[in-house]
N, C-alpha and C. Protein backbone atom coordinates (compact mmCIF):
# COMPACT_ATOMS: atom_id res chain seq x y z
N UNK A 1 0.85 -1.19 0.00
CA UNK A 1 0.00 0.00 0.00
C UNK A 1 0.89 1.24 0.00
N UNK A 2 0.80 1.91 -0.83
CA UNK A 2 1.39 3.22 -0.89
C UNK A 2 0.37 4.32 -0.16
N UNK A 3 -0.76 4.82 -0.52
CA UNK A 3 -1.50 5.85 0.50
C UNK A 3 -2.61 4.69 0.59
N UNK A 4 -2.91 5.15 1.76
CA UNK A 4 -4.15 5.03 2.63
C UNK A 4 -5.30 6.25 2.73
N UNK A 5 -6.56 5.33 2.55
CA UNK A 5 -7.61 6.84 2.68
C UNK A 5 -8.55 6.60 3.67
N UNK A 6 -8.61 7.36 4.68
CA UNK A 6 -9.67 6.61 5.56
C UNK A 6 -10.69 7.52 5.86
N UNK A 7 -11.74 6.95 6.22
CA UNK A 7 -13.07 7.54 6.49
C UNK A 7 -13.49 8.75 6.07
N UNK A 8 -12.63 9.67 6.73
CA UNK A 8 -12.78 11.33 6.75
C UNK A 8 -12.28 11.52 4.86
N UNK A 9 -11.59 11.06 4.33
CA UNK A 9 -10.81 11.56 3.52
C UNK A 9 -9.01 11.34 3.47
N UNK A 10 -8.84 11.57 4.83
CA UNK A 10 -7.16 11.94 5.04
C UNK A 10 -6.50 10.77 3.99
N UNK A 11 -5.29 11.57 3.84
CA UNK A 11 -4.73 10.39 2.84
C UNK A 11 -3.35 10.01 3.97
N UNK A 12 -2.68 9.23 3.58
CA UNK A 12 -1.66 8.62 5.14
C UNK A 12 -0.56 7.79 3.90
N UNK A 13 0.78 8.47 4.07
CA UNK A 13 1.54 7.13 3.11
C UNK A 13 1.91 6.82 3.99
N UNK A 14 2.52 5.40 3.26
CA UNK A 14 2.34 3.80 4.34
C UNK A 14 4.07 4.32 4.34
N UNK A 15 4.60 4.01 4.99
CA UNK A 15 6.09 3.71 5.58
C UNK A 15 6.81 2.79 4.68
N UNK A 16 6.33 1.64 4.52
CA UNK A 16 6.91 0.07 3.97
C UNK A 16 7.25 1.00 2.11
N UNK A 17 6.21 1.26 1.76
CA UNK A 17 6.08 2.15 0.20
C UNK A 17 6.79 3.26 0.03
N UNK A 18 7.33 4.36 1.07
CA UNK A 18 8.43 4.81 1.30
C UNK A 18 9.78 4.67 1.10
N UNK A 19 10.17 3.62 1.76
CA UNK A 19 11.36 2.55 2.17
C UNK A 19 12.07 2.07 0.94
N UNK A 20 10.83 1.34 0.28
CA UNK A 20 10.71 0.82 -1.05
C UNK A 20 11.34 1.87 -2.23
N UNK A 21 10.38 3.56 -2.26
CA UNK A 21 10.91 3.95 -3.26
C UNK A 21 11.97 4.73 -3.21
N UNK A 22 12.75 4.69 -1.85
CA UNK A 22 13.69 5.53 -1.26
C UNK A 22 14.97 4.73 -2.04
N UNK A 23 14.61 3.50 -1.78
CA UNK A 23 16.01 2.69 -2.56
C UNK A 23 16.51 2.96 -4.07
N UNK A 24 15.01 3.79 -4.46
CA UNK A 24 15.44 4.28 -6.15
C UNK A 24 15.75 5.49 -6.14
N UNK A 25 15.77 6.27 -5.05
CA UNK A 25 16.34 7.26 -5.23
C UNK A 25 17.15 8.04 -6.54
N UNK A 26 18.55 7.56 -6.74
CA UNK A 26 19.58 7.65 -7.56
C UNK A 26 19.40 7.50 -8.50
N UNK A 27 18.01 6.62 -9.38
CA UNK A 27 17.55 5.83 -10.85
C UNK A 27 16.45 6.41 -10.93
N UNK A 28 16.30 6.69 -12.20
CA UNK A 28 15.61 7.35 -13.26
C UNK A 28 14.40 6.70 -12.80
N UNK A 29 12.61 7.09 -12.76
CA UNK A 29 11.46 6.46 -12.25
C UNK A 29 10.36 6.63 -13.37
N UNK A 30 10.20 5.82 -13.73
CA UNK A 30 9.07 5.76 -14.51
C UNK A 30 7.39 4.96 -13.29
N UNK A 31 6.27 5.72 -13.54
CA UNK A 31 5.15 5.25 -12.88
C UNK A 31 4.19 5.13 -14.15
N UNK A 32 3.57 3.98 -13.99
CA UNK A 32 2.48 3.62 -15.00
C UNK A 32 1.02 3.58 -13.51
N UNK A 33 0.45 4.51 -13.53
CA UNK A 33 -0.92 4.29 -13.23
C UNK A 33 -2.26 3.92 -13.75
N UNK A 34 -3.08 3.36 -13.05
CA UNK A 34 -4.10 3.27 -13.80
C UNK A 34 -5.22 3.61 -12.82
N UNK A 35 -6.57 3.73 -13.51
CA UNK A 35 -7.35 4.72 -13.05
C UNK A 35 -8.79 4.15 -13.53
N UNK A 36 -10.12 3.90 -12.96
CA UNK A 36 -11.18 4.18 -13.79
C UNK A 36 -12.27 3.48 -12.68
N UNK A 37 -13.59 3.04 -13.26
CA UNK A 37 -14.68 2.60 -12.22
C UNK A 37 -14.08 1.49 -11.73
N UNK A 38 -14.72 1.09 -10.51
CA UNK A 38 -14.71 -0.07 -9.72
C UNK A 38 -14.81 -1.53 -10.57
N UNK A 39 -14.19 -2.21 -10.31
CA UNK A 39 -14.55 -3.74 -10.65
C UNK A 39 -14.58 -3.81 -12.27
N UNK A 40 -13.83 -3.02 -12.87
CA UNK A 40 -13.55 -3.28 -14.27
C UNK A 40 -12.48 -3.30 -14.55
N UNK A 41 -11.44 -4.15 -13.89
CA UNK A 41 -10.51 -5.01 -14.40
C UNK A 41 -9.10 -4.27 -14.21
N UNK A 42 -9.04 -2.95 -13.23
CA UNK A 42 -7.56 -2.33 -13.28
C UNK A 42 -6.67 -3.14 -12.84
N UNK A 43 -6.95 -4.08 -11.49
CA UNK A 43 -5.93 -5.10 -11.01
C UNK A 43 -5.52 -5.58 -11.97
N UNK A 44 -6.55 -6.61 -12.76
CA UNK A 44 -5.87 -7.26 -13.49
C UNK A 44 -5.18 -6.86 -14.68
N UNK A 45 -5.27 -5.71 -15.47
CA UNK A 45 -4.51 -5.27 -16.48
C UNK A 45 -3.29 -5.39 -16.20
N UNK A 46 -2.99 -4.38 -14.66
CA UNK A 46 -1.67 -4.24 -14.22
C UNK A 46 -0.98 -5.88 -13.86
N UNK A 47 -1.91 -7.00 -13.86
CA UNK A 47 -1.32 -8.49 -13.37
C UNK A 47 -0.80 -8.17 -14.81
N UNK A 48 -1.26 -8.13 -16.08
CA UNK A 48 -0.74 -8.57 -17.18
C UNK A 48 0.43 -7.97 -17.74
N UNK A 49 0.51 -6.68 -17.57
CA UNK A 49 1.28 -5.96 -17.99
C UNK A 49 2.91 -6.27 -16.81
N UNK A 50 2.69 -7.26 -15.91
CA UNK A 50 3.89 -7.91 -15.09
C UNK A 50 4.01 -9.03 -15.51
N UNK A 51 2.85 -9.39 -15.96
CA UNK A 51 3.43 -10.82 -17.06
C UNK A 51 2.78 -11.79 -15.94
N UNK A 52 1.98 -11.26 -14.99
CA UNK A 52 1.70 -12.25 -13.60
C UNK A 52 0.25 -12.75 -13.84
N UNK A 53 0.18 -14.05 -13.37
CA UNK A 53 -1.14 -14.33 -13.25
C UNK A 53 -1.57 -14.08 -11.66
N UNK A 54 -0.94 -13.97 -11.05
CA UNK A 54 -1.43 -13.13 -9.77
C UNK A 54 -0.38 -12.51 -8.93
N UNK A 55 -0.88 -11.22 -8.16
CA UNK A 55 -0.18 -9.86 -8.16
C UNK A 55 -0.90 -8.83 -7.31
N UNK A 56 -1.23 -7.66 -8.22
CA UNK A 56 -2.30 -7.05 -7.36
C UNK A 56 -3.39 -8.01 -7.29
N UNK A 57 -4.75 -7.72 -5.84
CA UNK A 57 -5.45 -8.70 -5.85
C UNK A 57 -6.64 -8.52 -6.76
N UNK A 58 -7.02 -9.10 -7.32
CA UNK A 58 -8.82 -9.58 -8.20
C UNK A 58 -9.56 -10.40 -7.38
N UNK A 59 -10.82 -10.32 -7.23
CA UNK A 59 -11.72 -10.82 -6.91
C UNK A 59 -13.02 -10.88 -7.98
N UNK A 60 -13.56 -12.39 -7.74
CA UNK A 60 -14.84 -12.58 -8.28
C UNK A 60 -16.12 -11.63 -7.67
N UNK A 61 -16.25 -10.66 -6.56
CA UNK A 61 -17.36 -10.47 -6.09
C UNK A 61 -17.47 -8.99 -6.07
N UNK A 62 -18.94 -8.22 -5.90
CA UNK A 62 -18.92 -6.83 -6.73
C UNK A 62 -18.44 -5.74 -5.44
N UNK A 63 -17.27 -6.25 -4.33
CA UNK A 63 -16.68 -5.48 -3.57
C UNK A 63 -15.86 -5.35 -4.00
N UNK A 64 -15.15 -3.61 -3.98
CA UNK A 64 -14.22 -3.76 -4.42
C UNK A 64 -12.56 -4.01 -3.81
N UNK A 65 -11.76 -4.70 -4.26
CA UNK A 65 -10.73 -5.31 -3.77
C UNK A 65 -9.66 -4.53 -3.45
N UNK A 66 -9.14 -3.45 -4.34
CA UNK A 66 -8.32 -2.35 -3.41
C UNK A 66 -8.63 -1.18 -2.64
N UNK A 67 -7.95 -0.79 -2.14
CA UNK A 67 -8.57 0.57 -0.88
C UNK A 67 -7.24 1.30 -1.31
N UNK A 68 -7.41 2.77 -1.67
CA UNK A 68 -6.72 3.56 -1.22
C UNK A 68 -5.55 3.35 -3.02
N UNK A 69 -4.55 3.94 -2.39
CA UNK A 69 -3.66 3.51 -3.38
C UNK A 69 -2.27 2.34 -3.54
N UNK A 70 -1.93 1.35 -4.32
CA UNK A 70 -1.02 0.55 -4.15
C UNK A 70 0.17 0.56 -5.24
N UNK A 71 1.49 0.21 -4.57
CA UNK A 71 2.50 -0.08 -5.70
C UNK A 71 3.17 -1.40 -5.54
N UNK A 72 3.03 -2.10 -7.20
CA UNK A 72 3.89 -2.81 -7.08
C UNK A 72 5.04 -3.15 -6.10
N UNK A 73 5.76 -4.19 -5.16
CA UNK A 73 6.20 -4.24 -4.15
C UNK A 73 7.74 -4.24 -4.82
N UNK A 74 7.93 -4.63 -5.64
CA UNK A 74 9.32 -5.19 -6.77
C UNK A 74 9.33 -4.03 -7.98
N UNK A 75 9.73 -2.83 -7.94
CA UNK A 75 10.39 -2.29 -9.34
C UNK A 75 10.40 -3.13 -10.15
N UNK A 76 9.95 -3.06 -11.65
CA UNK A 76 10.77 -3.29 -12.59
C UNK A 76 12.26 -2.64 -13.12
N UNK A 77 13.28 -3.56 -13.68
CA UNK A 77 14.31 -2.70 -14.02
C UNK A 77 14.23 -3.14 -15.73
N UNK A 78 13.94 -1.81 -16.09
CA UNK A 78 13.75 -1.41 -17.52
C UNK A 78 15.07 -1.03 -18.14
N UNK A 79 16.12 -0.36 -17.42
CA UNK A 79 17.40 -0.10 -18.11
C UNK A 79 18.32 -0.20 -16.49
N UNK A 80 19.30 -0.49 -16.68
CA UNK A 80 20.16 -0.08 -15.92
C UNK A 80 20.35 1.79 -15.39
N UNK A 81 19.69 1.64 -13.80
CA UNK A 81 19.26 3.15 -13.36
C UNK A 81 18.48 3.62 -14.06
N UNK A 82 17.45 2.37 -14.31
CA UNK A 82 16.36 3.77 -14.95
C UNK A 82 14.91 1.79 -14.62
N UNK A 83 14.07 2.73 -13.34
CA UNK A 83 13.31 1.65 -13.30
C UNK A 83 11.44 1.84 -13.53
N UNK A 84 10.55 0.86 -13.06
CA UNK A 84 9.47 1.31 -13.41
C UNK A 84 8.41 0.94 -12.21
N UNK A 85 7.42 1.71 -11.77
CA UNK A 85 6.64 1.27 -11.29
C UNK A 85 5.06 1.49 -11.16
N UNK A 86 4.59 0.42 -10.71
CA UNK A 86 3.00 0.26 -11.34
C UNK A 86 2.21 0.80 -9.83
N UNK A 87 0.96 1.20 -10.41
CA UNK A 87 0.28 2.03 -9.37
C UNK A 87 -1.03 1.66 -9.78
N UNK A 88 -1.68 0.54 -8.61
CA UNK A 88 -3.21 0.80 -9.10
C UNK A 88 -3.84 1.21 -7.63
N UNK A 89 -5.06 1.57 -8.48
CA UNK A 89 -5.98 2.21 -7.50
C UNK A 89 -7.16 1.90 -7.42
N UNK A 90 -7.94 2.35 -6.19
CA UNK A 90 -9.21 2.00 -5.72
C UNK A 90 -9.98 2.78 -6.82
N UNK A 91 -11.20 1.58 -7.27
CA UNK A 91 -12.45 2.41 -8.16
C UNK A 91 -12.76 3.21 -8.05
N UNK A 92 -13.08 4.00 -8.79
CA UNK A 92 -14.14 4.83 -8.98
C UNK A 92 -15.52 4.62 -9.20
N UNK A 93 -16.44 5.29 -8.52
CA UNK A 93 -17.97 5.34 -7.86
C UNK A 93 -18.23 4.30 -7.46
N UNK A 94 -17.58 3.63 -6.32
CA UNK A 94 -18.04 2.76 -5.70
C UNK A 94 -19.37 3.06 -4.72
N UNK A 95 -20.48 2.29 -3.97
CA UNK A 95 -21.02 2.84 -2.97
C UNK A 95 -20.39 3.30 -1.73
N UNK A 96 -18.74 2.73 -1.81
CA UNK A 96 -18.36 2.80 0.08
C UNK A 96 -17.65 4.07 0.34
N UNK A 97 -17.46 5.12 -1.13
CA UNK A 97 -16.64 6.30 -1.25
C UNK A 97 -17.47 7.10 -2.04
N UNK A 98 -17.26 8.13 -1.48
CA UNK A 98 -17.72 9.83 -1.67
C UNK A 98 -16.99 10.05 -3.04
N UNK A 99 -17.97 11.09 -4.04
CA UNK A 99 -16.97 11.34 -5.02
C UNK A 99 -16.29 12.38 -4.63
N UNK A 100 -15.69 12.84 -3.84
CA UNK A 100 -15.03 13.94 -3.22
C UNK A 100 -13.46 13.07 -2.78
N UNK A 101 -13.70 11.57 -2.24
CA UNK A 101 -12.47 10.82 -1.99
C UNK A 101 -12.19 10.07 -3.97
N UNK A 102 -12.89 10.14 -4.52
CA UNK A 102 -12.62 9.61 -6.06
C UNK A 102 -12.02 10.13 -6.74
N UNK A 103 -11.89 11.84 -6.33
CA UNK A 103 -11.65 12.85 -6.77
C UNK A 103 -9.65 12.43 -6.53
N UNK A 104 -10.03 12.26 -5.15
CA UNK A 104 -8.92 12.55 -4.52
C UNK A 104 -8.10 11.69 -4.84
N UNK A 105 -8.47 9.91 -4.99
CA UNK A 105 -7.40 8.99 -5.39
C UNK A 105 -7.65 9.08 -7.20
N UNK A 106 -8.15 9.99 -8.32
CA UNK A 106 -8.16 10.59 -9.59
C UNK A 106 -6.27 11.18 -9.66
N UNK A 107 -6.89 12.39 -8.41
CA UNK A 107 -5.84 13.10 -8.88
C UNK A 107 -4.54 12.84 -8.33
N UNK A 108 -4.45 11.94 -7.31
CA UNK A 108 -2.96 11.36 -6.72
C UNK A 108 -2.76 10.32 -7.90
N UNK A 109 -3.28 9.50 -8.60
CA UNK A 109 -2.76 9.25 -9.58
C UNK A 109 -2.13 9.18 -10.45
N UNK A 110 -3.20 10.55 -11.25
CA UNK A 110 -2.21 12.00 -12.37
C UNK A 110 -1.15 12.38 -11.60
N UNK A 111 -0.97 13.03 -10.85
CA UNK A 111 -0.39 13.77 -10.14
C UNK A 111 1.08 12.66 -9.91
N UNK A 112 0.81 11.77 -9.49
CA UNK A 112 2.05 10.59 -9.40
C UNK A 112 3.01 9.96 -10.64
N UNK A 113 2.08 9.82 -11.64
CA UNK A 113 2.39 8.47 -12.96
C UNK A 113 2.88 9.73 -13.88
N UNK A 114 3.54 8.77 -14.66
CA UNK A 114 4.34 9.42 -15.96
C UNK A 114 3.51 8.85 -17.09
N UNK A 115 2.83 7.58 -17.19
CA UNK A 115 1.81 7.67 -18.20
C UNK A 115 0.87 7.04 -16.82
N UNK A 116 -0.28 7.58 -17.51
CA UNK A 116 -1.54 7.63 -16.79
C UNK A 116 -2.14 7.00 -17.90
N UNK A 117 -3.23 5.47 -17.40
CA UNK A 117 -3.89 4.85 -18.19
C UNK A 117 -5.45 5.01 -17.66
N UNK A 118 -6.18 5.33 -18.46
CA UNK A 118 -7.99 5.09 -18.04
C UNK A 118 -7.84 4.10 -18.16
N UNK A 119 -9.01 3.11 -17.10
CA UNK A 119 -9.20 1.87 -18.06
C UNK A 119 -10.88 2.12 -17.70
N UNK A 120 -11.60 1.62 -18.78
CA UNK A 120 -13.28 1.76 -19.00
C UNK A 120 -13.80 0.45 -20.10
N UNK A 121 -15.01 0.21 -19.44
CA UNK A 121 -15.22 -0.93 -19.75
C UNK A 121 -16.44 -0.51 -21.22
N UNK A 122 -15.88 -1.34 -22.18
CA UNK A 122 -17.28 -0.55 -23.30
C UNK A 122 -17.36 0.27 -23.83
N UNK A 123 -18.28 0.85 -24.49
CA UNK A 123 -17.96 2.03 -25.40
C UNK A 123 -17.30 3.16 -24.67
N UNK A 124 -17.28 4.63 -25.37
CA UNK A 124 -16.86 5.79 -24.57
C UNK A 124 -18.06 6.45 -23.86
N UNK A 125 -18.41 6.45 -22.67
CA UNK A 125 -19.81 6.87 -22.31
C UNK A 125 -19.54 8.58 -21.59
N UNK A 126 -20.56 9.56 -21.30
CA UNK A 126 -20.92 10.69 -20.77
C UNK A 126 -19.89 10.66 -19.43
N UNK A 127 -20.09 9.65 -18.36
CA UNK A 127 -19.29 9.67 -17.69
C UNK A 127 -18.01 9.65 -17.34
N UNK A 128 -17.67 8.71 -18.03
CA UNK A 128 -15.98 8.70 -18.31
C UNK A 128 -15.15 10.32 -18.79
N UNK A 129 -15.90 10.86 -19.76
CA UNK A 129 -15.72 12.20 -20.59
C UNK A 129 -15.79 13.16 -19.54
N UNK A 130 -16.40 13.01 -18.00
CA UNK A 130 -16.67 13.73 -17.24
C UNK A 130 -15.60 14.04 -16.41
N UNK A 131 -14.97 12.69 -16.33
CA UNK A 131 -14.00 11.99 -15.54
C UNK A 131 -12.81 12.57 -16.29
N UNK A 132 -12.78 12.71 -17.06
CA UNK A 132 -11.50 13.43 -17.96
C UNK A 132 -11.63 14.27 -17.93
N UNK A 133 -12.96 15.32 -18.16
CA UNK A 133 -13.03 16.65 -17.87
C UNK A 133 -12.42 17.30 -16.82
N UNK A 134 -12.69 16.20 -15.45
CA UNK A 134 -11.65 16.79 -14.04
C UNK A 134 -10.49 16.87 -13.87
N UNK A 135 -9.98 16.17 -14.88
CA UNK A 135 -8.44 16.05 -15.28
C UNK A 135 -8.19 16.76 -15.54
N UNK A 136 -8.66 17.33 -16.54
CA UNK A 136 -7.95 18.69 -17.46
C UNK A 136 -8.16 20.24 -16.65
N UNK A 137 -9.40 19.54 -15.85
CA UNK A 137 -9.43 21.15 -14.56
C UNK A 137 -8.50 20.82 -13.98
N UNK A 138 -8.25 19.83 -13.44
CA UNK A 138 -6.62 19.58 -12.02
C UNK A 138 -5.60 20.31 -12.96
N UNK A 139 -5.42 19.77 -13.83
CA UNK A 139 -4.06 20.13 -14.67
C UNK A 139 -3.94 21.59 -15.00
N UNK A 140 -5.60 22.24 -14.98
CA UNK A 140 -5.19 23.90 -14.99
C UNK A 140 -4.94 24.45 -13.65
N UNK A 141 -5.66 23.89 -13.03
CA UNK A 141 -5.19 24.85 -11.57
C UNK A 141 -3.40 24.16 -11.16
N UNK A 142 -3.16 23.15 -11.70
CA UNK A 142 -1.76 22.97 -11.30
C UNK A 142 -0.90 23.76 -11.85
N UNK A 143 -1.23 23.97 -13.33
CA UNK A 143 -0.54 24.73 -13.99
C UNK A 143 -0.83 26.36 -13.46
N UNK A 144 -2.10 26.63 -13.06
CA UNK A 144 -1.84 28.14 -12.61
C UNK A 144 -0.90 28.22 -11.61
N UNK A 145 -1.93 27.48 -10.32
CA UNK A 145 -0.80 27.52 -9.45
C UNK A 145 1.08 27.38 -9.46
N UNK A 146 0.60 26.83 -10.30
CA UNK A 146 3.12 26.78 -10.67
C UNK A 146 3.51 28.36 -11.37
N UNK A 147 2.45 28.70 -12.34
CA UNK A 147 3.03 30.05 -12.71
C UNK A 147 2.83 31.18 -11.54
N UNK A 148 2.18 31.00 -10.19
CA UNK A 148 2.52 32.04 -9.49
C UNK A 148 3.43 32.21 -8.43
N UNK A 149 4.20 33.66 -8.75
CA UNK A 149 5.52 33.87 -8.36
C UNK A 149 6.44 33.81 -9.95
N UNK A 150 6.32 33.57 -10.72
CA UNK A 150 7.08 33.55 -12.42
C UNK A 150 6.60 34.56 -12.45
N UNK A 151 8.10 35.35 -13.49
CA UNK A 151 7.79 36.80 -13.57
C UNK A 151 7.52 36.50 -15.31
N UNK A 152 6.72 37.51 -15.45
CA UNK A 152 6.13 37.49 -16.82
C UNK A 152 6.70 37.17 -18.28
N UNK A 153 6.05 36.44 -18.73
CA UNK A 153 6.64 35.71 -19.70
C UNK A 153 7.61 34.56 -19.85
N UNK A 154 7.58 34.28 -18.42
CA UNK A 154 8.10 33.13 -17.96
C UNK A 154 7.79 32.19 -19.05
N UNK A 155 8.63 31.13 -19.63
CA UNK A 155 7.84 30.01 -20.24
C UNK A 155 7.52 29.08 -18.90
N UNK A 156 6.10 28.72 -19.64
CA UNK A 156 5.59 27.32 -18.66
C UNK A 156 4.43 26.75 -19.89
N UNK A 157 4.38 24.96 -19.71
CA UNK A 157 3.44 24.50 -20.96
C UNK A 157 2.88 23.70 -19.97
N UNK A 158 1.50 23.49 -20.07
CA UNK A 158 0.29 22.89 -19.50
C UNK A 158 0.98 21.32 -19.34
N UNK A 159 1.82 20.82 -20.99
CA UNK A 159 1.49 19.88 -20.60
C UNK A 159 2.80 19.17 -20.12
N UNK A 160 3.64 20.00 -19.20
CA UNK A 160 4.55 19.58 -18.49
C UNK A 160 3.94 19.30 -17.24
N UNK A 161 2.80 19.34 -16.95
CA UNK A 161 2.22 19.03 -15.47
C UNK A 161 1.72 17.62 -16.04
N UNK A 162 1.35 17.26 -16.83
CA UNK A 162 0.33 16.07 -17.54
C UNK A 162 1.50 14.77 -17.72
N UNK A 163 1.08 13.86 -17.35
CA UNK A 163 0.86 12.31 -17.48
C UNK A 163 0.95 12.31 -19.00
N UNK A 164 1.99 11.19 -19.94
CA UNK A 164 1.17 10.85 -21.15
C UNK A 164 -0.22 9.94 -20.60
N UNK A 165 -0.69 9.79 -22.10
CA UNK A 165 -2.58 9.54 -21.33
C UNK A 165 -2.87 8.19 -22.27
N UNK A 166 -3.17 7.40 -21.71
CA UNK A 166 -3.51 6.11 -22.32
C UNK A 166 -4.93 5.57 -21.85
N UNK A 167 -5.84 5.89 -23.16
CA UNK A 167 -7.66 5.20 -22.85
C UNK A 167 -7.89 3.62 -23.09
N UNK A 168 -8.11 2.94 -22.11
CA UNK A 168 -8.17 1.40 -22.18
C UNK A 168 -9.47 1.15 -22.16
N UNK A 169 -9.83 0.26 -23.72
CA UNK A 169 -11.44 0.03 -23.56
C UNK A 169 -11.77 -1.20 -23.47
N UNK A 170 -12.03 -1.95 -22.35
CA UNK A 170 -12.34 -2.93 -21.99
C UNK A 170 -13.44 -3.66 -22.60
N UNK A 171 -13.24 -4.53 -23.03
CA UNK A 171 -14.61 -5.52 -23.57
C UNK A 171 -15.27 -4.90 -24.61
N UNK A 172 -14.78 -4.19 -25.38
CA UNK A 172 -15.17 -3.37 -26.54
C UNK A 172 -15.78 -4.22 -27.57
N UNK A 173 -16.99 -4.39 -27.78
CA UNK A 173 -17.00 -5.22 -29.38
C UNK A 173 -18.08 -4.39 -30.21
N UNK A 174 -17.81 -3.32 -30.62
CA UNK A 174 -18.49 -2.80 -31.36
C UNK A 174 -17.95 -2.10 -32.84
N UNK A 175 -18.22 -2.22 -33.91
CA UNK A 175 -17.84 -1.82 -35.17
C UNK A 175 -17.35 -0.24 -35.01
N UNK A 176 -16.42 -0.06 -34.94
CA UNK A 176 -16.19 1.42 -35.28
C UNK A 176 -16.32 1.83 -36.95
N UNK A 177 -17.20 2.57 -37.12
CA UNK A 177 -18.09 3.77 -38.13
C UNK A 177 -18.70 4.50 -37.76
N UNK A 178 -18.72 5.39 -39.00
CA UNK A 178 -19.37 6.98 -38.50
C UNK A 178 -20.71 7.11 -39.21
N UNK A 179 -21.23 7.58 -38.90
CA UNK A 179 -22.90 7.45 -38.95
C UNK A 179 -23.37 7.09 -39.86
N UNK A 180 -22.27 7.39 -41.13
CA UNK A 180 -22.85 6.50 -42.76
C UNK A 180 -21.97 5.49 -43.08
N UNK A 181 -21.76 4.98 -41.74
CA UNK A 181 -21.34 3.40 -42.10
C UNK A 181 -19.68 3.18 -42.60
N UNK A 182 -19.39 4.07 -42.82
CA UNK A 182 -17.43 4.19 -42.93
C UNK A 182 -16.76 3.58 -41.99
N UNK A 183 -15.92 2.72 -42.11
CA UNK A 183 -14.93 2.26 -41.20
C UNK A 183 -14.17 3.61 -40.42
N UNK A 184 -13.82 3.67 -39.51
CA UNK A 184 -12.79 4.82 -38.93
C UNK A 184 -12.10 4.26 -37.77
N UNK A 185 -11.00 5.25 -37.34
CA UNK A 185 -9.86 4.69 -36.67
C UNK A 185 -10.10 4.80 -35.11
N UNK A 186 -9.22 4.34 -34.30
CA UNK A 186 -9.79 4.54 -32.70
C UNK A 186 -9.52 5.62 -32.47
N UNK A 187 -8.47 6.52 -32.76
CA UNK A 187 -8.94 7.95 -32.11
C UNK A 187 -9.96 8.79 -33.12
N UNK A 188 -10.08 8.46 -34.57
CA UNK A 188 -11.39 8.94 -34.89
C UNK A 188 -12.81 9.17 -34.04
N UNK A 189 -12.49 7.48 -33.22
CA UNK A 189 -13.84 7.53 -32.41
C UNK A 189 -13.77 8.61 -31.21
N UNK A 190 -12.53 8.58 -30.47
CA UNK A 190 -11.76 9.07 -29.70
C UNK A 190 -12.85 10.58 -30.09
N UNK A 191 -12.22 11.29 -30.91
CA UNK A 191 -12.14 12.68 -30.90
C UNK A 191 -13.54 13.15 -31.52
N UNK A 192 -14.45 12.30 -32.01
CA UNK A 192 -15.87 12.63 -32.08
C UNK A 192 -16.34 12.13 -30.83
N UNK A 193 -16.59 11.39 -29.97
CA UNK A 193 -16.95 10.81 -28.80
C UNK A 193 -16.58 12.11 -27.99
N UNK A 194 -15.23 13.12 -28.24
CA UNK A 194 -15.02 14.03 -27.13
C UNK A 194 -15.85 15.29 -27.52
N UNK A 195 -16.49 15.31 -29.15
CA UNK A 195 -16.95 16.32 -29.71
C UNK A 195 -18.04 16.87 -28.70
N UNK A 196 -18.68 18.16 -28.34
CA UNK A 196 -19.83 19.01 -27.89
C UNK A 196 -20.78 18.29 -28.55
N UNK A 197 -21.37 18.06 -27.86
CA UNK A 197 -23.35 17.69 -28.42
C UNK A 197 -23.98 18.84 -28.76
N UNK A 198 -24.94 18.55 -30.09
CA UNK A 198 -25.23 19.47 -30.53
C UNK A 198 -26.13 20.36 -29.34
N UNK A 199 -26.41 21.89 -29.61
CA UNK A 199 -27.06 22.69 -28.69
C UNK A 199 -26.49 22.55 -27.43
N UNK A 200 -24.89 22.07 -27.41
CA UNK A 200 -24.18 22.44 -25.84
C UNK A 200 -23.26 23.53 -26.23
């Protein structure tokens, strides 16, 4: 367990997860997080992407199995001084958390990982888009907040605060085309799916 979230909100890092990333100190850190609703499969992506059939924990039942935030216990070593580590996290909109604490293990996420992965189960729905929408507010107030105290004309770019961003669509089986039936590409879908509805 890397943070802990309890009741109130408070977030608490664990000591042991400390210890752990204190030893990398000196080597280059790469964090792969992942992020999205409850019980759609973040444990297990991150089992796969270790090559593990078991790892972080999965469960068959609709509680959800992590609390708070966790890291891999073992670095990967990707290059000599230069290592990697995996970060999953507790669902999103579960019944046992406030979206005010969803918010909170959202943005320790971003805020942590060097690529940041959604993972969402199914098409691209209203919610998810919502869920990204808060992203891109965190990332402005981070970015305001860093430009104050820079004296004018400082360079600063938005997306030096930002995560690269990776959308994982789980269980997807639907034909991608556009309304007259054209084949099109996944961020085609991507970037009409993010389009304004008409009369917004």
């Amino acid at each position: 367990l890397l943070v802990a979230i309890d009741e109130d909100g408070k977030c608490r890092v664990k000591s042991k997860a400390c210890k752990l990333l204190s030893l990398l100190e000196n080597s280059k850190l790469a964090v792969v997080g992942v992020a999205g609703l409850y019980r759609t499969g973040k444990s297990f992506l991150l089992n796969r992407l270790l090559g593990l059939q078991e790892g972080f924990e999965i469960g068959p039942t609709v509680n959800p199995c992590t609390k708070g935030l966790w890291i891999w216990g073992q670095p990967v070593e990707l290059a000599p001084d230069y290592h990697c580590v995996f970060l999953d996290t507790e669902g999103l909109g579960s019944t046992q958390r406030t979206s005010s604490c969803d918010m909170q293990i959202f943005s320790l996420c971003i805020l942590l990982s060097s690529l940041f992965v959604y993972n969402s189960m199914g098409a691209i729905d209203e919610m998810a888009i919502e869920d990204l929408h808060l992203v891109l507010h965190l990332a402005r107030h981070i970015h305001q907040r860093s430009n104050t105290g820079l004296e004018d004309g400082a360079p600063s770019d938005l997306c030096d605060y930002l995560p690269d961003f990776l959308w994982v669509l789980r269980d997807f089986h639907l034909r991608l085309q556009d309304a007259s039936g054209r084949p099109i590409t996944s961020k085609e879908y991507l970037e009409k799916a993010l389009e304004p509805a008409s009369g917004q």
